[in-house]
C-alpha atoms as a PDB file:
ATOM      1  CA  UNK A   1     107.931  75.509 149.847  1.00  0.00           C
ATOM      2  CA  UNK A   2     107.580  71.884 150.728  1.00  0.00           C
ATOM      3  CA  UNK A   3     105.726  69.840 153.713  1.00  0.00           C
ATOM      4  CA  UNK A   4     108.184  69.962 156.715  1.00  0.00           C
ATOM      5  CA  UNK A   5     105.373  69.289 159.202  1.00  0.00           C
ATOM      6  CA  UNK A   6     102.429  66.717 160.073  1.00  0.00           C
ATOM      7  CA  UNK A   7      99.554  67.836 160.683  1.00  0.00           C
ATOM      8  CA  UNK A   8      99.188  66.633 164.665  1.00  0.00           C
ATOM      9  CA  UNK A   9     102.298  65.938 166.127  1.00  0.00           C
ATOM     10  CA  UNK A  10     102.557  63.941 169.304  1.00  0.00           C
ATOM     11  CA  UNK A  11     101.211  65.353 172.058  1.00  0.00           C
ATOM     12  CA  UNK A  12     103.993  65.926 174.674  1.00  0.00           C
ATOM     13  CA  UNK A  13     103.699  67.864 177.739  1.00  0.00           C
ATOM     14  CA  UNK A  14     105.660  70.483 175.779  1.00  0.00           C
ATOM     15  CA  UNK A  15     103.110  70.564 173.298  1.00  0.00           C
ATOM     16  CA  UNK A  16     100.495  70.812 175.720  1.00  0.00           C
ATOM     17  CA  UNK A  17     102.136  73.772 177.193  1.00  0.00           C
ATOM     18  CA  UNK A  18     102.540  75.743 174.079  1.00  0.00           C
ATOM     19  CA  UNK A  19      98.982  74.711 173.019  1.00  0.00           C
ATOM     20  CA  UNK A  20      98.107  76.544 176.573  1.00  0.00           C
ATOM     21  CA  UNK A  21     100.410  79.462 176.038  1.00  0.00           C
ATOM     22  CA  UNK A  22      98.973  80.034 172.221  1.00  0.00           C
ATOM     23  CA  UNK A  23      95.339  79.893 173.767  1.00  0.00           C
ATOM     24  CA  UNK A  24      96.199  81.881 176.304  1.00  0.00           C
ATOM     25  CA  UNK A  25      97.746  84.768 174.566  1.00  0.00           C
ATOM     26  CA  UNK A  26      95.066  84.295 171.542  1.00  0.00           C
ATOM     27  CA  UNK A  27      92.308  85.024 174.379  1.00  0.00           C
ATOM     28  CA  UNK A  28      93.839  88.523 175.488  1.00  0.00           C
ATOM     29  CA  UNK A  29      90.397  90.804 174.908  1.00  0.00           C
ATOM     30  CA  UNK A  30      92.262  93.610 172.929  1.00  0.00           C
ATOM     31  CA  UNK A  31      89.409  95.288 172.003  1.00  0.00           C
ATOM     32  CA  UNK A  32      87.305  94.747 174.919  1.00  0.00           C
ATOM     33  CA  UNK A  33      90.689  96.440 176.855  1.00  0.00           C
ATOM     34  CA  UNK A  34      91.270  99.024 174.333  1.00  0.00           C
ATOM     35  CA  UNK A  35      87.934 100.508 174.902  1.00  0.00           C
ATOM     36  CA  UNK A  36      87.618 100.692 178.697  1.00  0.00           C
ATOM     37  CA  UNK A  37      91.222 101.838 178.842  1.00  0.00           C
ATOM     38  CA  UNK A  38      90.286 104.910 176.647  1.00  0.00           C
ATOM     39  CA  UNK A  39      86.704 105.455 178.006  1.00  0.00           C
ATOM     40  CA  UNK A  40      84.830 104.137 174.781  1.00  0.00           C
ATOM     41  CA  UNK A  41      82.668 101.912 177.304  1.00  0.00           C
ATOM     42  CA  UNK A  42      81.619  98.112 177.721  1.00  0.00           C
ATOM     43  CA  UNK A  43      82.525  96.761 174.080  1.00  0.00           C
ATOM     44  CA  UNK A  44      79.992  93.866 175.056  1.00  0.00           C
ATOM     45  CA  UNK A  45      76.904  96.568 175.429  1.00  0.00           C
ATOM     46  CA  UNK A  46      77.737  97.709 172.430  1.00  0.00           C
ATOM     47  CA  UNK A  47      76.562  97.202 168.906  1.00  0.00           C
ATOM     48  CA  UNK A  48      77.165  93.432 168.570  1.00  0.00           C
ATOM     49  CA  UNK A  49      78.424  93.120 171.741  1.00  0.00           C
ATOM     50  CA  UNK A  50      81.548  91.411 169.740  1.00  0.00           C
ATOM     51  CA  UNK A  51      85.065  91.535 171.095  1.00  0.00           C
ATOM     52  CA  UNK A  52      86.739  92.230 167.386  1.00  0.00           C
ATOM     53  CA  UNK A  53      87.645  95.339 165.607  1.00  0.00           C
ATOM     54  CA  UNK A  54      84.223  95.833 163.831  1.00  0.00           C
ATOM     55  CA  UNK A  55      82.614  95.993 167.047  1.00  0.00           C
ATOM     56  CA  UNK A  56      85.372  98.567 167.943  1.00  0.00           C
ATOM     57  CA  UNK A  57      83.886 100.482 164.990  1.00  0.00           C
ATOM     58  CA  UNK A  58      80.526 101.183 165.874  1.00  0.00           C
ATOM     59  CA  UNK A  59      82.081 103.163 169.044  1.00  0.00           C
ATOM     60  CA  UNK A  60      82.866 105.719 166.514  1.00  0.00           C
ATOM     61  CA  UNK A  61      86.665 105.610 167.027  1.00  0.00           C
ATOM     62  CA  UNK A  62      88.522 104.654 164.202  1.00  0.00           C
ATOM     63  CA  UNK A  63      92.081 104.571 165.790  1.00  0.00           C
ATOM     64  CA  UNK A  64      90.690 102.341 168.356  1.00  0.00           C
ATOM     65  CA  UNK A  65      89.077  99.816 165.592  1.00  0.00           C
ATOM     66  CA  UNK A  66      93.001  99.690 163.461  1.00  0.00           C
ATOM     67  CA  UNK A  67      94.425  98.886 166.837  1.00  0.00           C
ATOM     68  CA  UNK A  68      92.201  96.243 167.727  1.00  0.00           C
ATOM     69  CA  UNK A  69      92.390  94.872 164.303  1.00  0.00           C
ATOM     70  CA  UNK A  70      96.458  95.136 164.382  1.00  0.00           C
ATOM     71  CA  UNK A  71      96.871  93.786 168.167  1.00  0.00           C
ATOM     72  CA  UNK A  72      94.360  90.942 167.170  1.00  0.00           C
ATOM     73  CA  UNK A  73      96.728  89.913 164.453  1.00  0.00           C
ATOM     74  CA  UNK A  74      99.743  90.192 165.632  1.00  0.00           C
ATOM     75  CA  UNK A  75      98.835  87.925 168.570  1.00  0.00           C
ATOM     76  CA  UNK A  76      97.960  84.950 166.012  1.00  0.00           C
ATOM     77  CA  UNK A  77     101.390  85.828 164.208  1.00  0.00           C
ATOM     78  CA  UNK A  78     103.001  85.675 167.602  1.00  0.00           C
ATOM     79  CA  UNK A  79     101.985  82.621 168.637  1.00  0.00           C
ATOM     80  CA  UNK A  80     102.843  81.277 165.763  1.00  0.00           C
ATOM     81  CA  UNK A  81     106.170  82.456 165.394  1.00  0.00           C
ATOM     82  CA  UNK A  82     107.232  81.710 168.900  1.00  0.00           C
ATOM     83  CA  UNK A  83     106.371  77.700 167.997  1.00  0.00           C
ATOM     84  CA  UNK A  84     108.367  77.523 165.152  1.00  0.00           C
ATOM     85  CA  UNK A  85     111.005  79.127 167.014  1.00  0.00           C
ATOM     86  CA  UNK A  86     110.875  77.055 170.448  1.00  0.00           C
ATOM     87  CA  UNK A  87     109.130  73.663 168.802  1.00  0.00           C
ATOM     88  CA  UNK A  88     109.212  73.559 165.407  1.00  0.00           C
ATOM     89  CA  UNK A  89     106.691  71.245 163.892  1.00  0.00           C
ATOM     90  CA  UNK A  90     103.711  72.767 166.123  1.00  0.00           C
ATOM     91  CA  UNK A  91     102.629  75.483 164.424  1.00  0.00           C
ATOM     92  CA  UNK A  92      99.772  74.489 162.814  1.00  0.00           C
ATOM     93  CA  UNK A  93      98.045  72.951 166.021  1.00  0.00           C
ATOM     94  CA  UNK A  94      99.121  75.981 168.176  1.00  0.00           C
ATOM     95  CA  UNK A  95      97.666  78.336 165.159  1.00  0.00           C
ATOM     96  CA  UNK A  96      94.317  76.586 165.732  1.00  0.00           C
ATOM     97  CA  UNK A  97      94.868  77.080 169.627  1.00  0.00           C
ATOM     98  CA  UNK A  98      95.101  81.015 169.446  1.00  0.00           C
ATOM     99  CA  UNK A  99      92.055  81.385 167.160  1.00  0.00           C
ATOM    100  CA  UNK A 100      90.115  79.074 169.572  1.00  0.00           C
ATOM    101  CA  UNK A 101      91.367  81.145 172.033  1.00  0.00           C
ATOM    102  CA  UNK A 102      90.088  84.639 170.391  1.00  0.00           C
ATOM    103  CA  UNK A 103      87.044  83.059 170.005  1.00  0.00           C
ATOM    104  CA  UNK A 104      86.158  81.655 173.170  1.00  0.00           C
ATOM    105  CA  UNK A 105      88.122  83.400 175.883  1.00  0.00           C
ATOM    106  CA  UNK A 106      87.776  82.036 179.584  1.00  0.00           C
ATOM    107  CA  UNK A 107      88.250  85.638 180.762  1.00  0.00           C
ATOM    108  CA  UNK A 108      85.047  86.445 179.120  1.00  0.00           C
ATOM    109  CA  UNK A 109      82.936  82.808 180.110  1.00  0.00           C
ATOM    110  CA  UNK A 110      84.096  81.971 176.336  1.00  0.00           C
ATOM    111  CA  UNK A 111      82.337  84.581 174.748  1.00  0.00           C
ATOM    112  CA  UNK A 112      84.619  86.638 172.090  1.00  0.00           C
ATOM    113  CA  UNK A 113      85.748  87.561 168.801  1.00  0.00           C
ATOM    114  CA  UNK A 114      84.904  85.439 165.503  1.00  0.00           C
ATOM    115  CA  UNK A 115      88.306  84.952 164.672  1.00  0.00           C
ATOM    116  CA  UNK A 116      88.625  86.732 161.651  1.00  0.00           C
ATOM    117  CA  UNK A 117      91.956  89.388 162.106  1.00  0.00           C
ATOM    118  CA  UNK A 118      93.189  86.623 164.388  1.00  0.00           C
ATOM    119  CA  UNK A 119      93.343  84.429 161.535  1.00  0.00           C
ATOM    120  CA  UNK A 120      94.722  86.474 159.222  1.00  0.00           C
ATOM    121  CA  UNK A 121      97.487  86.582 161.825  1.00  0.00           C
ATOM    122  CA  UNK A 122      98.103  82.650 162.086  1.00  0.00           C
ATOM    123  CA  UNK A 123      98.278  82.766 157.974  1.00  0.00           C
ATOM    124  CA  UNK A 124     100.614  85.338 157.589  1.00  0.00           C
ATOM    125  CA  UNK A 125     102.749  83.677 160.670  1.00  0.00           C
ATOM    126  CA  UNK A 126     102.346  79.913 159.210  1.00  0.00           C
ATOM    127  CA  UNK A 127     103.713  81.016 155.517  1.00  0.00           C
ATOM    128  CA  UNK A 128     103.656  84.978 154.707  1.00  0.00           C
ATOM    129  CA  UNK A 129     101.985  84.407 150.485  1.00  0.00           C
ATOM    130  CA  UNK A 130      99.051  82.348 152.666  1.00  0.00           C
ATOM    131  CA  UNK A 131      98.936  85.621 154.683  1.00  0.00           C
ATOM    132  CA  UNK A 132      98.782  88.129 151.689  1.00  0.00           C
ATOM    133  CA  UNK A 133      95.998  86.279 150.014  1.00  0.00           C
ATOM    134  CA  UNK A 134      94.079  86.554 153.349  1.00  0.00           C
ATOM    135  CA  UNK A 135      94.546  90.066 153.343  1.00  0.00           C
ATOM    136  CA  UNK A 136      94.085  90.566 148.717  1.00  0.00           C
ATOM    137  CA  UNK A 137      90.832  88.823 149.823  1.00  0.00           C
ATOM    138  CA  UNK A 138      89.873  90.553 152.792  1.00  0.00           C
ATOM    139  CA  UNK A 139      90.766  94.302 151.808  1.00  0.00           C
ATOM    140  CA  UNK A 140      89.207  93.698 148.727  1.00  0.00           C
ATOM    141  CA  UNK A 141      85.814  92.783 149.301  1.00  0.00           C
ATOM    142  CA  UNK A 142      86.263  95.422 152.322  1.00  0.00           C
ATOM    143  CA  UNK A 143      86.946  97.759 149.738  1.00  0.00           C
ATOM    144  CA  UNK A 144      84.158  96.576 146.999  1.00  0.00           C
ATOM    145  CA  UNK A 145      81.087  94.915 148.812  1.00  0.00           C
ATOM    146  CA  UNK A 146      81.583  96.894 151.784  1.00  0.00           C
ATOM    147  CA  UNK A 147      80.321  94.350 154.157  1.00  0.00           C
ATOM    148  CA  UNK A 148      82.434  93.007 156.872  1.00  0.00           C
ATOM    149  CA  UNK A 149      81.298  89.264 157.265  1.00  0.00           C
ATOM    150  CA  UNK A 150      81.352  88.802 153.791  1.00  0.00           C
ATOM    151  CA  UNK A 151      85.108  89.453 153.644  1.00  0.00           C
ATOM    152  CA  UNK A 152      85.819  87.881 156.384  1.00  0.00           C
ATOM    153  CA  UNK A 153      84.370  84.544 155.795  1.00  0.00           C
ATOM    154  CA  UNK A 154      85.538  84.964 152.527  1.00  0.00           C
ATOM    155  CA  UNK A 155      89.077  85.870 153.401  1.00  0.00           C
ATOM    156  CA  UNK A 156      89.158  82.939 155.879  1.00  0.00           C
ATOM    157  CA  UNK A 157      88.130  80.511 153.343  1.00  0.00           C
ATOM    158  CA  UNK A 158      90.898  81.394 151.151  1.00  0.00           C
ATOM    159  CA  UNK A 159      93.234  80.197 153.550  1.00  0.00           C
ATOM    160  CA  UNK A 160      93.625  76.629 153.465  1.00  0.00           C
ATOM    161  CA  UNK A 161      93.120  77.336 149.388  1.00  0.00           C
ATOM    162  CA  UNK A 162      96.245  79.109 149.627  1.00  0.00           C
ATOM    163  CA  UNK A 163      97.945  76.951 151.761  1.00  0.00           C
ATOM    164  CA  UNK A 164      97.050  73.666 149.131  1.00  0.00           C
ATOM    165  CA  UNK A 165      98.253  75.745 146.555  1.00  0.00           C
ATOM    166  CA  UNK A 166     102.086  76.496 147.871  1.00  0.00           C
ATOM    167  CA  UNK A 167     102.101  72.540 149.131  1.00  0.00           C
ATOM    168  CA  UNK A 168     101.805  72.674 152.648  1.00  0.00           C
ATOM    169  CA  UNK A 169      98.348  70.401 153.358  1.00  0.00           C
ATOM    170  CA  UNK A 170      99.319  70.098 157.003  1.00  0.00           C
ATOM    171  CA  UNK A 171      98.640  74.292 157.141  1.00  0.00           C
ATOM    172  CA  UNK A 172      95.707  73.365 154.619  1.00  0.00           C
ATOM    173  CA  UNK A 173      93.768  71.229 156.889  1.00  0.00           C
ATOM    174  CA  UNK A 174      94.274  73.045 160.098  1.00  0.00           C
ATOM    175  CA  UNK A 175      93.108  76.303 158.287  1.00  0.00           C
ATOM    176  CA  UNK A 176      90.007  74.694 156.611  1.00  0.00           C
ATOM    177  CA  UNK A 177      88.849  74.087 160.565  1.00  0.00           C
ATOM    178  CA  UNK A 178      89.574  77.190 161.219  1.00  0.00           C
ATOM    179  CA  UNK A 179      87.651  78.876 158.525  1.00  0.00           C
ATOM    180  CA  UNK A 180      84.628  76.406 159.514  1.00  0.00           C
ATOM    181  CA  UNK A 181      84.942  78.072 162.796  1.00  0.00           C
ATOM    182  CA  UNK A 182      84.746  81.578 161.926  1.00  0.00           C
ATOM    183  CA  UNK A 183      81.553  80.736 159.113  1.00  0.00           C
ATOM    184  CA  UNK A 184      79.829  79.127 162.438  1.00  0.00           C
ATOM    185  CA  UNK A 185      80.499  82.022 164.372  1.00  0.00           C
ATOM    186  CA  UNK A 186      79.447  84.230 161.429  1.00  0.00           C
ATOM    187  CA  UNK A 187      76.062  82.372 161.176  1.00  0.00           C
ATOM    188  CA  UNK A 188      73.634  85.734 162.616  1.00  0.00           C
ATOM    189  CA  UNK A 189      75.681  87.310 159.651  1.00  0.00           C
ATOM    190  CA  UNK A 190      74.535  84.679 157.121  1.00  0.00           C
ATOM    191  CA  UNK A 191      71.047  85.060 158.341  1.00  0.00           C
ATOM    192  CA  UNK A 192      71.345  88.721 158.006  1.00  0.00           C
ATOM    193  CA  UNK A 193      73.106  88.179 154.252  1.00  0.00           C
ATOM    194  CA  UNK A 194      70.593  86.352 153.275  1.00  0.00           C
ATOM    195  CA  UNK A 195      67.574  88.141 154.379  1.00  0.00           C
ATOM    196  CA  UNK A 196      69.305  91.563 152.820  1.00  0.00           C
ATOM    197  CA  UNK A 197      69.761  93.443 156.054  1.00  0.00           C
ATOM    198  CA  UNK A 198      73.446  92.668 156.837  1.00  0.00           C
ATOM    199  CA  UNK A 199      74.568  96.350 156.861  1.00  0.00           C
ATOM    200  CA  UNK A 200      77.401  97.499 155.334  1.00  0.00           C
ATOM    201  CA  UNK A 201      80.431  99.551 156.817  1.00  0.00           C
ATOM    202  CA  UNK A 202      80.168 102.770 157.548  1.00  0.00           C
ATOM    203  CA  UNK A 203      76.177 102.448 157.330  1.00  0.00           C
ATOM    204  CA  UNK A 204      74.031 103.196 160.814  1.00  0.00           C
ATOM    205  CA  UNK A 205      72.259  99.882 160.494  1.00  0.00           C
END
């Protein structure tokens, strides 16, 4: 796979548009929608008060959590997908747009999600062997160390490691801001980590 792409391209008032539009459909609240629609309650007075599928968790409702975590996904791979096929070359900015989106939607005063199944979405929609070591990562340290933030940060770090390695440093670059965003957002997790309370899943803590 070779370098098709740079890393900003010019900013036209198509751009601009599909930078909107990836924002836009990266700050749909799946989880926060999910939960009302089914009766689960405010997902913000819950637990974390997080938008994401973790958050989802702690309701107690499993099937709710998998969709959140699938729907969250699948609207980074969207967004992506729908660049390359109606503007090629802007898929790496409008990637970054739908995280930022997640992340800090208007419908919420900017308040959401840390980004993390989002992401995994954007990798797997940039180049699909980016996307599978975001998910070797992220399922396995889901699987082994059985904390959450650790595999996400983790997963999310891998990324633009990924992306260097298969030669596309335009993906690289955008992805390494993007993992620097969900560590920030993750930084109540580090403090947890660090002072050996972060719980674990499945644990009541």
């Amino acid at each position: 796979m070779t370098q098709t792409a740079s890393i900003l391209p010019a900013l036209t008032p198509t751009l601009l548009l599909a930078i909107a539009a990836a924002y836009l459909m990266g700050s749909i609240p799946f989880g926060l929608l999910l939960t009302r629609v089914t009766g689960a309650g405010d997902l913000r007075a819950i637990g974390s008060g997080n938008i994401g599928a973790t958050n989802v968790l702690r309701t107690g409702r499993k099937g709710l959590a998998a969709a959140t975590l699938l729907l969250d996904l699948l609207k980074g791979a969207a967004a992506v997908w729908l660049a390359r096929a109606f503007l090629p070359g802007s898929e790496a900015v409008v990637a970054l747009a739908a995280v930022v989106g997640h992340c800090f939607p208007v419908w919420l005063r900017f308040r959401g999600g840390k980004g993390v199944a989002t992401t995994m979405g954007v990798a797997l929609g940039l180049a699909w062997p980016i996307g599978l070591v975001y998910a070797l990562v992220w399922l396995g340290l889901l699987a082994t160390v059985r904390i959450s933030s650790v595999g996400g940060m983790t997963a999310a770090i891998s990324a633009p490691i990924a992306a260097l390695v298969i030669g596309r440093a335009d993906y690289a670059v955008v992805l390494a801001i993007i993992a620097a965003l969900v560590v920030v957002l993750h930084r109540a997790n580090i403090a947890r980590l660090l002072a050996g309370t972060e719980p674990r899943i499945g644990s009541k803590g």
